[in-house]
C-alpha atoms as a PDB file:
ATOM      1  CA  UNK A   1       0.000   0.000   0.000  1.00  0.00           C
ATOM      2  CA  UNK A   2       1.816   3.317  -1.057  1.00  0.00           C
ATOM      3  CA  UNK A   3       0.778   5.974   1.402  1.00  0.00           C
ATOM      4  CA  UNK A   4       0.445   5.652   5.327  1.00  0.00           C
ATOM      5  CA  UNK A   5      -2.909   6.296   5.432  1.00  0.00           C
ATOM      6  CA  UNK A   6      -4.099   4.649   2.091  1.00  0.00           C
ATOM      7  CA  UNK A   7      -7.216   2.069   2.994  1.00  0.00           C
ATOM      8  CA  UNK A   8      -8.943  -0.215   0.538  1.00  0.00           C
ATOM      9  CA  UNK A   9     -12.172  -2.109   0.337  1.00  0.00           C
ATOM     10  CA  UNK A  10     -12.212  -5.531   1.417  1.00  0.00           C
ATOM     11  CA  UNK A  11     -14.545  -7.981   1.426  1.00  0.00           C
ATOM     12  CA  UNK A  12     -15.851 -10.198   4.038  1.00  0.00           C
ATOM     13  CA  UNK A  13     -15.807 -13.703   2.246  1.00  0.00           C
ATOM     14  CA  UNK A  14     -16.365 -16.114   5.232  1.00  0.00           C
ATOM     15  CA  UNK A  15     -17.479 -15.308   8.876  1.00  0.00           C
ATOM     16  CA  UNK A  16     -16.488 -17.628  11.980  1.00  0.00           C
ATOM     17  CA  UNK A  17     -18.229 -17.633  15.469  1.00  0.00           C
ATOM     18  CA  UNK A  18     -15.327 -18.842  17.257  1.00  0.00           C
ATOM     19  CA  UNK A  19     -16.636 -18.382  20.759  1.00  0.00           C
ATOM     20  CA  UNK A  20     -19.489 -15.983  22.212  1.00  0.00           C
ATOM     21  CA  UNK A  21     -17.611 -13.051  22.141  1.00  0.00           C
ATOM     22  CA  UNK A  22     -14.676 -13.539  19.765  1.00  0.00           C
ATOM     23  CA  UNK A  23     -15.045 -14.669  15.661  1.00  0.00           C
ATOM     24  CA  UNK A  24     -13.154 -14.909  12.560  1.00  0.00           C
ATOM     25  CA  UNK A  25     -13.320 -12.688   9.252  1.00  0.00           C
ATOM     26  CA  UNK A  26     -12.133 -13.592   6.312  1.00  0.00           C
ATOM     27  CA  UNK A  27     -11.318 -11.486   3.501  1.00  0.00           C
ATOM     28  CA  UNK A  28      -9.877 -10.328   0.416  1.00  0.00           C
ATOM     29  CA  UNK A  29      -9.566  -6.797  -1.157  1.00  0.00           C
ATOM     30  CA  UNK A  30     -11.885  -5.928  -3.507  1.00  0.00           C
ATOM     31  CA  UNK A  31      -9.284  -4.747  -5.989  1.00  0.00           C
ATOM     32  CA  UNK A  32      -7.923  -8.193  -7.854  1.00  0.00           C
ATOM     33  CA  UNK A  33      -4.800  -5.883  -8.599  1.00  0.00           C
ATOM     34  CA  UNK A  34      -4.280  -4.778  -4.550  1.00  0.00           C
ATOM     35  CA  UNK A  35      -5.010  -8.359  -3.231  1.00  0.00           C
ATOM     36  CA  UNK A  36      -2.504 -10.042  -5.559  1.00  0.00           C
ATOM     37  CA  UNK A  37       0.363  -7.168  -4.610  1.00  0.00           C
ATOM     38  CA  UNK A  38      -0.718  -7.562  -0.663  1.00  0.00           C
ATOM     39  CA  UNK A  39       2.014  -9.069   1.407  1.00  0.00           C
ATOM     40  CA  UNK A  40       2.465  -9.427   5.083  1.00  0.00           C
ATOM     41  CA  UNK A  41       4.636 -11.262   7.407  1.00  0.00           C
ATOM     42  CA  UNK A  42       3.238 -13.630  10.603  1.00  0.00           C
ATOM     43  CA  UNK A  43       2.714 -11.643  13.420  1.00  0.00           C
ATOM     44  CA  UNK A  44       2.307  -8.454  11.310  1.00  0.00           C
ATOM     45  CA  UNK A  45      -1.451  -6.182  11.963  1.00  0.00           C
ATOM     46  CA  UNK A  46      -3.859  -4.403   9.704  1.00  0.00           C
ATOM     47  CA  UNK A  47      -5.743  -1.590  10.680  1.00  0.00           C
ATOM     48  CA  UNK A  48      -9.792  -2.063  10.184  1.00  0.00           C
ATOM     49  CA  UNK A  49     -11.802   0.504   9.484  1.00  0.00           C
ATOM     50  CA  UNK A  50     -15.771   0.361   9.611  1.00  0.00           C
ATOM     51  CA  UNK A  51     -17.273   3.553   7.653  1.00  0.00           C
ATOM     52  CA  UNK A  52     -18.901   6.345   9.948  1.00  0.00           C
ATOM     53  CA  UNK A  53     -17.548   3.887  13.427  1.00  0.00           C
ATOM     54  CA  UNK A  54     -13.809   4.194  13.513  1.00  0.00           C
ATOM     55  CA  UNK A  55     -10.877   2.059  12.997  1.00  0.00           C
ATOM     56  CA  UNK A  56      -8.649  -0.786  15.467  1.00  0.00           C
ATOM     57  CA  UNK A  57      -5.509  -2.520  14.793  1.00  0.00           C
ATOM     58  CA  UNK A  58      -5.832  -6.450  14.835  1.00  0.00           C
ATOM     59  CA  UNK A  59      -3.204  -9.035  13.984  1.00  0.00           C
ATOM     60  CA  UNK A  60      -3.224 -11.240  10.872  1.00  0.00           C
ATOM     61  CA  UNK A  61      -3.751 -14.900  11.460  1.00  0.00           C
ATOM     62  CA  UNK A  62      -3.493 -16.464   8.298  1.00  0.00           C
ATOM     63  CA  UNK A  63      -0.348 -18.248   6.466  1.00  0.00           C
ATOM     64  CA  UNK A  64       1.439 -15.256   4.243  1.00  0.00           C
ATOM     65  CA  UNK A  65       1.221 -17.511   1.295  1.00  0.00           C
ATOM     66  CA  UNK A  66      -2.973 -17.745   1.877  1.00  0.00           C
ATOM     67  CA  UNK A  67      -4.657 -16.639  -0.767  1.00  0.00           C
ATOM     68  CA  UNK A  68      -7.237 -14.373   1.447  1.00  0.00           C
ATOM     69  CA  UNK A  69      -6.400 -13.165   5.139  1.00  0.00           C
ATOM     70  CA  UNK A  70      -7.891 -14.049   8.528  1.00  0.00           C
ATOM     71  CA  UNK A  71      -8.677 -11.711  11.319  1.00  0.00           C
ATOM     72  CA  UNK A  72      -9.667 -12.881  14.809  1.00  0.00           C
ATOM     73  CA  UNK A  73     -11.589 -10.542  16.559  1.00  0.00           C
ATOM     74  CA  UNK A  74     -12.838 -10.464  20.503  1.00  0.00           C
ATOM     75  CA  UNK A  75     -15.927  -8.643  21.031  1.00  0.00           C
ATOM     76  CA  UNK A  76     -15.203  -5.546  23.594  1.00  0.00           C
ATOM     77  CA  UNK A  77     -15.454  -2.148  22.654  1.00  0.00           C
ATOM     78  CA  UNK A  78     -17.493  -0.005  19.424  1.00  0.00           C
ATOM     79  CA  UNK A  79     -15.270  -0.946  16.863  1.00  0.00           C
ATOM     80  CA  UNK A  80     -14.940  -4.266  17.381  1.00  0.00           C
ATOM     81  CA  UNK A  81     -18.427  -4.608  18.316  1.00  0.00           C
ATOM     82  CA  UNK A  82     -19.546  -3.132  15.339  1.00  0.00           C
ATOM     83  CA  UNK A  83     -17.465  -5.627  13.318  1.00  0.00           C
ATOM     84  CA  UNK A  84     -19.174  -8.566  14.897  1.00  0.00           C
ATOM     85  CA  UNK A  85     -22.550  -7.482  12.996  1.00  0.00           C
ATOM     86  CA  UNK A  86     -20.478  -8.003   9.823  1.00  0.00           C
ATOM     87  CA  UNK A  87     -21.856 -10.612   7.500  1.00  0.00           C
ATOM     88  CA  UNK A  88     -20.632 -12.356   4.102  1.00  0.00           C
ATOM     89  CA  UNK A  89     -20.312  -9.382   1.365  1.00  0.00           C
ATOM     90  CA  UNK A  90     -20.134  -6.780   3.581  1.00  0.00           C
ATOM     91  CA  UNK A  91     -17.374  -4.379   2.749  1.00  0.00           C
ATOM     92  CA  UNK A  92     -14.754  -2.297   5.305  1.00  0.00           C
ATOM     93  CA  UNK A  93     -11.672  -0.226   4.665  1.00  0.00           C
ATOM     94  CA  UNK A  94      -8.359  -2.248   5.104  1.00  0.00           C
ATOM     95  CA  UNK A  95      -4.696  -0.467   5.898  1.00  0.00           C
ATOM     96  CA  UNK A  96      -1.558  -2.119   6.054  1.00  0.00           C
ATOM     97  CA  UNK A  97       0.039  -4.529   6.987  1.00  0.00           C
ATOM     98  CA  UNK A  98       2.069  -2.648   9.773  1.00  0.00           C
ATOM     99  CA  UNK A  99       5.019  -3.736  12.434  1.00  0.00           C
ATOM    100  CA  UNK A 100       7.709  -6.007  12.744  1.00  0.00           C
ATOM    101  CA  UNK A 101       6.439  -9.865  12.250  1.00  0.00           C
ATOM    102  CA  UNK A 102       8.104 -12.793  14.090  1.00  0.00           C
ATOM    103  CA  UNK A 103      11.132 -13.575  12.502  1.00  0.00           C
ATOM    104  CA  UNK A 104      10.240 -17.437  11.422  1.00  0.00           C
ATOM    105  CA  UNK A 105      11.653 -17.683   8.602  1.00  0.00           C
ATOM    106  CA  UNK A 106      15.206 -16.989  10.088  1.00  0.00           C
ATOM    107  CA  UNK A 107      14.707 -19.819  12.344  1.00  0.00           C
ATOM    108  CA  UNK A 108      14.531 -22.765   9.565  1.00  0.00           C
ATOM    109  CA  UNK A 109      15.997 -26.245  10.920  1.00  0.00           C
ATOM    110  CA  UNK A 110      14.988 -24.874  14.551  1.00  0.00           C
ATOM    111  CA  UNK A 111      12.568 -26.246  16.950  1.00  0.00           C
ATOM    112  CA  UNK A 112       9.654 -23.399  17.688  1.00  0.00           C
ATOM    113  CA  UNK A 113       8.099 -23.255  20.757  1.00  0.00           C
ATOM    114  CA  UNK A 114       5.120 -20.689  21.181  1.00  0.00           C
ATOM    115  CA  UNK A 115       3.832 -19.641  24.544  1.00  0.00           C
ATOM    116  CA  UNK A 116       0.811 -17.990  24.559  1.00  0.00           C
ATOM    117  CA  UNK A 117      -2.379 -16.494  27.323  1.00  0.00           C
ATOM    118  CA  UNK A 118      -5.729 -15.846  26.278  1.00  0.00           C
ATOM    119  CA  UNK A 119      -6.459 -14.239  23.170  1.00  0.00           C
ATOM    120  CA  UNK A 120      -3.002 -13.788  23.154  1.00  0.00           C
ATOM    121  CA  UNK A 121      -3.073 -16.788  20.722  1.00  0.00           C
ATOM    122  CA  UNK A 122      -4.069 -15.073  17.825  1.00  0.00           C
ATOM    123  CA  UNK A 123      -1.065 -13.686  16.474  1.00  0.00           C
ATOM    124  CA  UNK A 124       0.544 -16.832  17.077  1.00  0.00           C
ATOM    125  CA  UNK A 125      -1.823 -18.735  14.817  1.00  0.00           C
ATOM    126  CA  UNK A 126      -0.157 -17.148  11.914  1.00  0.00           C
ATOM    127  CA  UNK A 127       3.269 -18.937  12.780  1.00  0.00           C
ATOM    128  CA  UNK A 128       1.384 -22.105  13.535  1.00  0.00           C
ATOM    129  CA  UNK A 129       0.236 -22.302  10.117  1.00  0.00           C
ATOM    130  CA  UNK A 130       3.939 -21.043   8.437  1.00  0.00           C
ATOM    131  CA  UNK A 131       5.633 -24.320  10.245  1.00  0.00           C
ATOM    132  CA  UNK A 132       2.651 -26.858   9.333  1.00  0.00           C
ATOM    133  CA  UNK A 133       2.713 -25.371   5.892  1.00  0.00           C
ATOM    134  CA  UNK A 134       6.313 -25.961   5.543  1.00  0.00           C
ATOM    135  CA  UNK A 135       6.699 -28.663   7.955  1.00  0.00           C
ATOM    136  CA  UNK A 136       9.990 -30.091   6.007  1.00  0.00           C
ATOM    137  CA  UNK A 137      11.815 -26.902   7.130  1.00  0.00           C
ATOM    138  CA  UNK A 138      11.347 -27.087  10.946  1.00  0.00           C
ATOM    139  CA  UNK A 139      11.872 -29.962  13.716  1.00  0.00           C
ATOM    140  CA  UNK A 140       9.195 -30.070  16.567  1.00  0.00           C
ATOM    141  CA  UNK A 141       6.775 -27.487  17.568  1.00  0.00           C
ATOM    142  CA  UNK A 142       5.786 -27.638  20.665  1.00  0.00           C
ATOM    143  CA  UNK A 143       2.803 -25.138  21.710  1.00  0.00           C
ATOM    144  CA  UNK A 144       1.887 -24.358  24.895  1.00  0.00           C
ATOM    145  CA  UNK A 145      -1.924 -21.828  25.534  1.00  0.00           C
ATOM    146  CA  UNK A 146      -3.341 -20.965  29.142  1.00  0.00           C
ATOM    147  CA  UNK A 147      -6.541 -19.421  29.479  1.00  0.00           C
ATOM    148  CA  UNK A 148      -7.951 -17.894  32.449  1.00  0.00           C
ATOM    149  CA  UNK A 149     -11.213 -19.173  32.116  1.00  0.00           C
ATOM    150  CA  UNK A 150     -11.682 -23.422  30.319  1.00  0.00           C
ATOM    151  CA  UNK A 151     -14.641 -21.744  28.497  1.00  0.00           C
ATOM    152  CA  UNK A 152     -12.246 -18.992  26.785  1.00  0.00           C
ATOM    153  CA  UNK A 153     -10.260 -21.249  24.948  1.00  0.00           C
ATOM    154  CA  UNK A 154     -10.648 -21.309  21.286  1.00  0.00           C
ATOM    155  CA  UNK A 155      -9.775 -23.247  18.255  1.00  0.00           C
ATOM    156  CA  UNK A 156     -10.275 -26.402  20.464  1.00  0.00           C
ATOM    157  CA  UNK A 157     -10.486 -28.350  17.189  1.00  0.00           C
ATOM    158  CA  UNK A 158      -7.855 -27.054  15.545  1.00  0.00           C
ATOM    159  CA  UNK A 159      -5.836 -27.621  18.818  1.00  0.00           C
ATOM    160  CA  UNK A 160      -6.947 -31.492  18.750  1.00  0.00           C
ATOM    161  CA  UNK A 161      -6.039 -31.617  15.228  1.00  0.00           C
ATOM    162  CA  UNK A 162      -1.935 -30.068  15.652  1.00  0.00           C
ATOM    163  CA  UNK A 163      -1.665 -32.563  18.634  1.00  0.00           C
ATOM    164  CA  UNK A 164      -2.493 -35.634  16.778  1.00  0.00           C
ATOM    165  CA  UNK A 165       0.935 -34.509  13.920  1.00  0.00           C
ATOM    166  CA  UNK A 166       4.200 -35.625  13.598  1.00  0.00           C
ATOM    167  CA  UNK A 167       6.699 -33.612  15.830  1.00  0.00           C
ATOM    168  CA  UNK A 168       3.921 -31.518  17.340  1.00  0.00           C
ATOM    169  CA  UNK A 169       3.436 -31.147  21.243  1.00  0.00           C
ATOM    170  CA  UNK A 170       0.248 -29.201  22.384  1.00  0.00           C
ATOM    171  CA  UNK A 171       0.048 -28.368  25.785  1.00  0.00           C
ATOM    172  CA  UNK A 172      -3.066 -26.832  27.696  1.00  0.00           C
ATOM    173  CA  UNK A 173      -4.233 -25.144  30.809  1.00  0.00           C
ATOM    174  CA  UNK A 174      -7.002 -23.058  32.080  1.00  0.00           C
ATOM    175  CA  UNK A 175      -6.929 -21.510  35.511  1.00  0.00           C
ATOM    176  CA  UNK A 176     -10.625 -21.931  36.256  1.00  0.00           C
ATOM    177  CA  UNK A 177     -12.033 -25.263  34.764  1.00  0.00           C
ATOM    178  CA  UNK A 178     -15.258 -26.933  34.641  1.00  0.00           C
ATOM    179  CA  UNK A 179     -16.071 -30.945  34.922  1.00  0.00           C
ATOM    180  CA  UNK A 180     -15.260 -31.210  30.762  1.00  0.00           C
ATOM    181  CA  UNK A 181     -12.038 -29.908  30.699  1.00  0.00           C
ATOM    182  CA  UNK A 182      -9.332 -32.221  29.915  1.00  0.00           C
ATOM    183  CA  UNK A 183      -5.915 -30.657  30.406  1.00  0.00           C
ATOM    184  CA  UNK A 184      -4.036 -29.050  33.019  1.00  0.00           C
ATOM    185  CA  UNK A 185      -5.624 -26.661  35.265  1.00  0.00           C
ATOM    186  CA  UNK A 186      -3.150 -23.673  36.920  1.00  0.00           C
ATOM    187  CA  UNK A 187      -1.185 -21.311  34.621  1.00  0.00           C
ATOM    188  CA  UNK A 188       0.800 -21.638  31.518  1.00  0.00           C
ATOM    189  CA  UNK A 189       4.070 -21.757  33.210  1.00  0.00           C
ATOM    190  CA  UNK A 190       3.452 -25.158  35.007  1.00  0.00           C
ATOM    191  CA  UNK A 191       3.115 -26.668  31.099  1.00  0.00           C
ATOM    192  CA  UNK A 192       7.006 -26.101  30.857  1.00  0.00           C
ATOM    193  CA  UNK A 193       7.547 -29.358  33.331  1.00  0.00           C
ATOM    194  CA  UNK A 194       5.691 -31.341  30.153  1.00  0.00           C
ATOM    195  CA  UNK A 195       7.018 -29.275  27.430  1.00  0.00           C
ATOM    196  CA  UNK A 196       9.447 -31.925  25.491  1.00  0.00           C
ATOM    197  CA  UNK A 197      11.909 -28.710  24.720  1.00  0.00           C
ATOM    198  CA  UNK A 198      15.843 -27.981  25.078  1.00  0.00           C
ATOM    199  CA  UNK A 199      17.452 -24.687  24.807  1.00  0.00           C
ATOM    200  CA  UNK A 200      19.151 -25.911  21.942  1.00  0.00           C
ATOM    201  CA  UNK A 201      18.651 -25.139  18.761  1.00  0.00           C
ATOM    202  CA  UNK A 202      15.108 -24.013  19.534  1.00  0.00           C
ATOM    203  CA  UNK A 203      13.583 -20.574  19.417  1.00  0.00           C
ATOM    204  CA  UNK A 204      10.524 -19.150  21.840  1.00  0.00           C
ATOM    205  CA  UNK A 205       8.081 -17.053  20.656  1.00  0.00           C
ATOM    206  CA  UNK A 206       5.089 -15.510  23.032  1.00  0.00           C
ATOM    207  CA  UNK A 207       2.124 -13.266  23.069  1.00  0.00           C
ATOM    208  CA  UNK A 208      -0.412 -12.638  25.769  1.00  0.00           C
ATOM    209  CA  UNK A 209      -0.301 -10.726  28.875  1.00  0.00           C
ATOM    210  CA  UNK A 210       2.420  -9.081  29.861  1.00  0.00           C
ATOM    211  CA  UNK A 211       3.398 -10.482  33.363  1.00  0.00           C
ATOM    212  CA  UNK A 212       2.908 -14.022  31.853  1.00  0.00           C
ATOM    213  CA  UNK A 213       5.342 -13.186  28.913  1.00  0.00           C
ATOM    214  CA  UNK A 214       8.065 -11.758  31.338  1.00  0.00           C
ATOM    215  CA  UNK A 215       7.306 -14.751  34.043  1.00  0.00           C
ATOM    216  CA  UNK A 216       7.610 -17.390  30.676  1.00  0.00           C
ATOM    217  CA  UNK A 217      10.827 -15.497  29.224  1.00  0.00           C
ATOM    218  CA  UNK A 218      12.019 -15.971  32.868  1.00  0.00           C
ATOM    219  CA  UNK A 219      11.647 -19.014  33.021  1.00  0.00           C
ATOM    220  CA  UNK A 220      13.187 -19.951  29.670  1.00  0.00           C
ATOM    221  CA  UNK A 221      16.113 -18.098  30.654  1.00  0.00           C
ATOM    222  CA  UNK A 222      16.244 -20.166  33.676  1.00  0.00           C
ATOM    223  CA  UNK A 223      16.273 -23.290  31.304  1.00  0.00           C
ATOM    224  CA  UNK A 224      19.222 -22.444  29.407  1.00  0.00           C
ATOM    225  CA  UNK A 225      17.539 -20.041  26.562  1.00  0.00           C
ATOM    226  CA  UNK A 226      19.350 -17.044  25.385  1.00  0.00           C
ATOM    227  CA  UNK A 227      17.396 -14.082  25.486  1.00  0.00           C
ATOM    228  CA  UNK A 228      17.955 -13.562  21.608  1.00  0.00           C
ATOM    229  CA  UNK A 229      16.662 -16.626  20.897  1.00  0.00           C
ATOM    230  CA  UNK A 230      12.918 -15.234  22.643  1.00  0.00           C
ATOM    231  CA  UNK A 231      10.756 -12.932  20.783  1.00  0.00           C
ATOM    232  CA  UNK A 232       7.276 -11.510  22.628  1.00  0.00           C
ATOM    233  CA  UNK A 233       4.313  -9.694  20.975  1.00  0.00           C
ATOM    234  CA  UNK A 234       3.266  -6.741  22.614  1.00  0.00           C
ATOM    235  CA  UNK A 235      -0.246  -5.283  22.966  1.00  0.00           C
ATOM    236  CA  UNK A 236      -0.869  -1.508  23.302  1.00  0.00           C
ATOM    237  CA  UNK A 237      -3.508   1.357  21.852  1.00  0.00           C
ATOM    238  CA  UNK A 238      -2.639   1.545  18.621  1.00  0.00           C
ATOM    239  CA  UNK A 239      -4.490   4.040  16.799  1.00  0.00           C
ATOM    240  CA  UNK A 240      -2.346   5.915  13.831  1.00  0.00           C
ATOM    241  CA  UNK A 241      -0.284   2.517  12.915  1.00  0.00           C
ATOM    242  CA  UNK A 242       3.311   4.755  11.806  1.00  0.00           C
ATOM    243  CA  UNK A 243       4.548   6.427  15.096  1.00  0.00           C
ATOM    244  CA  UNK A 244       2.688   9.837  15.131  1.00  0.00           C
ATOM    245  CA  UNK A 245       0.279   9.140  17.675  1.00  0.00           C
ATOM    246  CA  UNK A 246       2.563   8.464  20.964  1.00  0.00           C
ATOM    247  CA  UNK A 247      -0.844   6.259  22.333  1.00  0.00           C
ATOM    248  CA  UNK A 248       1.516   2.492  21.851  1.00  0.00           C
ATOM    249  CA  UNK A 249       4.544   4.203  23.267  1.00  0.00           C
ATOM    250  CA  UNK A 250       6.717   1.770  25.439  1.00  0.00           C
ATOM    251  CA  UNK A 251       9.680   3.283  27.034  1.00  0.00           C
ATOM    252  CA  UNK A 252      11.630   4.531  23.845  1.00  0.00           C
ATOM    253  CA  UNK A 253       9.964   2.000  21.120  1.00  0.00           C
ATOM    254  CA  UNK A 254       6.803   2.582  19.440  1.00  0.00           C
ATOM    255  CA  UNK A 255       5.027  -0.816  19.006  1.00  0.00           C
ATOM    256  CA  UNK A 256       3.473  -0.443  15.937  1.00  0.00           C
ATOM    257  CA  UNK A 257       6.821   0.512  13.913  1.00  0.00           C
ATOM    258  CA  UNK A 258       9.112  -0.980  15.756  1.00  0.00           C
ATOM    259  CA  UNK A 259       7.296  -3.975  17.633  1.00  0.00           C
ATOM    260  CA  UNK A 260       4.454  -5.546  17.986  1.00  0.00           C
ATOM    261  CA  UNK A 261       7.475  -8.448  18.354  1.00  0.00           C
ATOM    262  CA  UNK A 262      10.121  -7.748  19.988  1.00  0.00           C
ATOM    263  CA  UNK A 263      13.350  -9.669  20.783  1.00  0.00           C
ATOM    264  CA  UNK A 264      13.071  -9.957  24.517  1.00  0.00           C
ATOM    265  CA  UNK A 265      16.394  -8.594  24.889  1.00  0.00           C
ATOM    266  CA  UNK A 266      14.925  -5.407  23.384  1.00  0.00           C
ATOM    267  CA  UNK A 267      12.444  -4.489  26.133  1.00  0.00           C
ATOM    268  CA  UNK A 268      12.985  -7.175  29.047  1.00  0.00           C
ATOM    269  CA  UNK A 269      14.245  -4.021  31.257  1.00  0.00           C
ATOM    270  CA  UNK A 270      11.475  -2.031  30.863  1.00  0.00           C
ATOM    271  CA  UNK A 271       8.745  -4.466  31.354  1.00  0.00           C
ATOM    272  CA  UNK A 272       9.682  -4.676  34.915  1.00  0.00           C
ATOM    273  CA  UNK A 273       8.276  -0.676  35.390  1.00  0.00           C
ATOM    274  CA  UNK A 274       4.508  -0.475  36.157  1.00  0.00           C
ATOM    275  CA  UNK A 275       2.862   1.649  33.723  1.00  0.00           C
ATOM    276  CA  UNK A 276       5.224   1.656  31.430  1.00  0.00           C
END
């Protein structure tokens, strides 16, 4: 897309109810010429923008090489509210992509090992797909998801279907569970005592809240990992997408320009700061 500010029509070509609150568009711009030029990389964002309601940033989910793009949405303020009336063939404005991605394709011949809390899952999913799509050029994946609540986790099919593949580990927990749930119940952390992972040769990529991302990177550090070898997604308000705005300001980074991943190395000092 050529200027910062440039939208185009999409097209919403399949919607997903993923949960009661959170579901799944599906796209693909309205302009054959635009979608065919449209590249992103996994854990890159687009900004939405509804006509006459307003505009939030949401990470892509889908494998680059897709030929349409998925966004996950949770249902929790106007914007995103507003999106959740969207049905098939509605159209919304579409800028981007934006950020820094997760450098996956650096880590070829690795193991990847993805950590992830809550919704924080969603711009994991990307990567996910990238290593099953490609499965030749990576050795095990291992992921590990914690929920607060058993009810909040999604993609509970999806997760049943990566568990049953070659060289794939799936590990979950939810802190509250009810009489169906079948995995571990306390946080994410405790999965690492089941987690079939080494330091070596093996890179660790996170998103969710922040205190679980510093307690996991801790913990990996603990284990042998190098802190260049751990990469965490961070959230913030981002509303203008280039580094005008100031509102996803952390410490001396912007987040949308020069996160939402960062290598933990990066910004593993000022996460200890409240309110930073």
């Amino acid at each position: 897309m050529s200027q910062p500010f440039d939208f185009h029509q999409a097209e919403i070509i399949e919607r997903i109810q993923e949960s009661p609150d959170i579901f799944t568009l599906r796209m693909a711009f309205s302009d054959k010429n635009v979608h065919q030029q449209y590249r992103f990389q996994p854990g890159q964002f687009n900004m939405l923008y509804l006509f006459g309601v307003g505009e939030i940033a949401i990470s892509i989910v889908s494998d680059p090489d897709h030929d349409l793009f998925d966004h996950t949405i949770r249902s929790v303020g106007r914007v995103s509210n507003a999106l959740s009336q969207l049905t098939i063939g509605d159209k919304i404005g579409v800028r981007g992509p934006y950020g820094r991605g997760w450098p996956i394709a650096e880590y070829a011949d690795h193991n990847v090992l993805l950590v992830t809390g809550g919704l924080g899952c969603a711009p994991v999913v990307s990567i996910i797909h990238y290593v099953l799509n490609r499965r030749d050029q990576y050795r095990e994946l291992t992921i590990l998801q914690g929920v607060k609540k058993s009810n909040d986790l999604i993609w509970r099919k999806q997760y049943q279907q990566w568990a049953n593949l070659p060289d794939t580990q799936v590990l979950l927990a939810a802190d509250i569970v009810n009489e169906q749930w079948p995995w571990d119940q306390g946080p994410v952390t405790r999965l690492f005592e089941k987690a079939n992972v080494t330091a070596r040769n093996t890179v660790a990529m996170m998103c969710g809240p922040e205190k679980m991302m510093q307690v996991s990177a801790d913990e990996l550090a603990s284990r042998g990992f190098a802190n260049e070898h751990i990469y965490l997604s961070m959230e913030r308000n981002m509303q203008c997408a280039i580094g005008q705005c100031g509102h996803c300001q952390h410490g001396k980074h912007f987040v949308c320009r020069q996160g939402p991943v960062f290598p933990y190395n990066d910004i593993r000092d000022s996460m200890s700061i409240p309110g930073y």
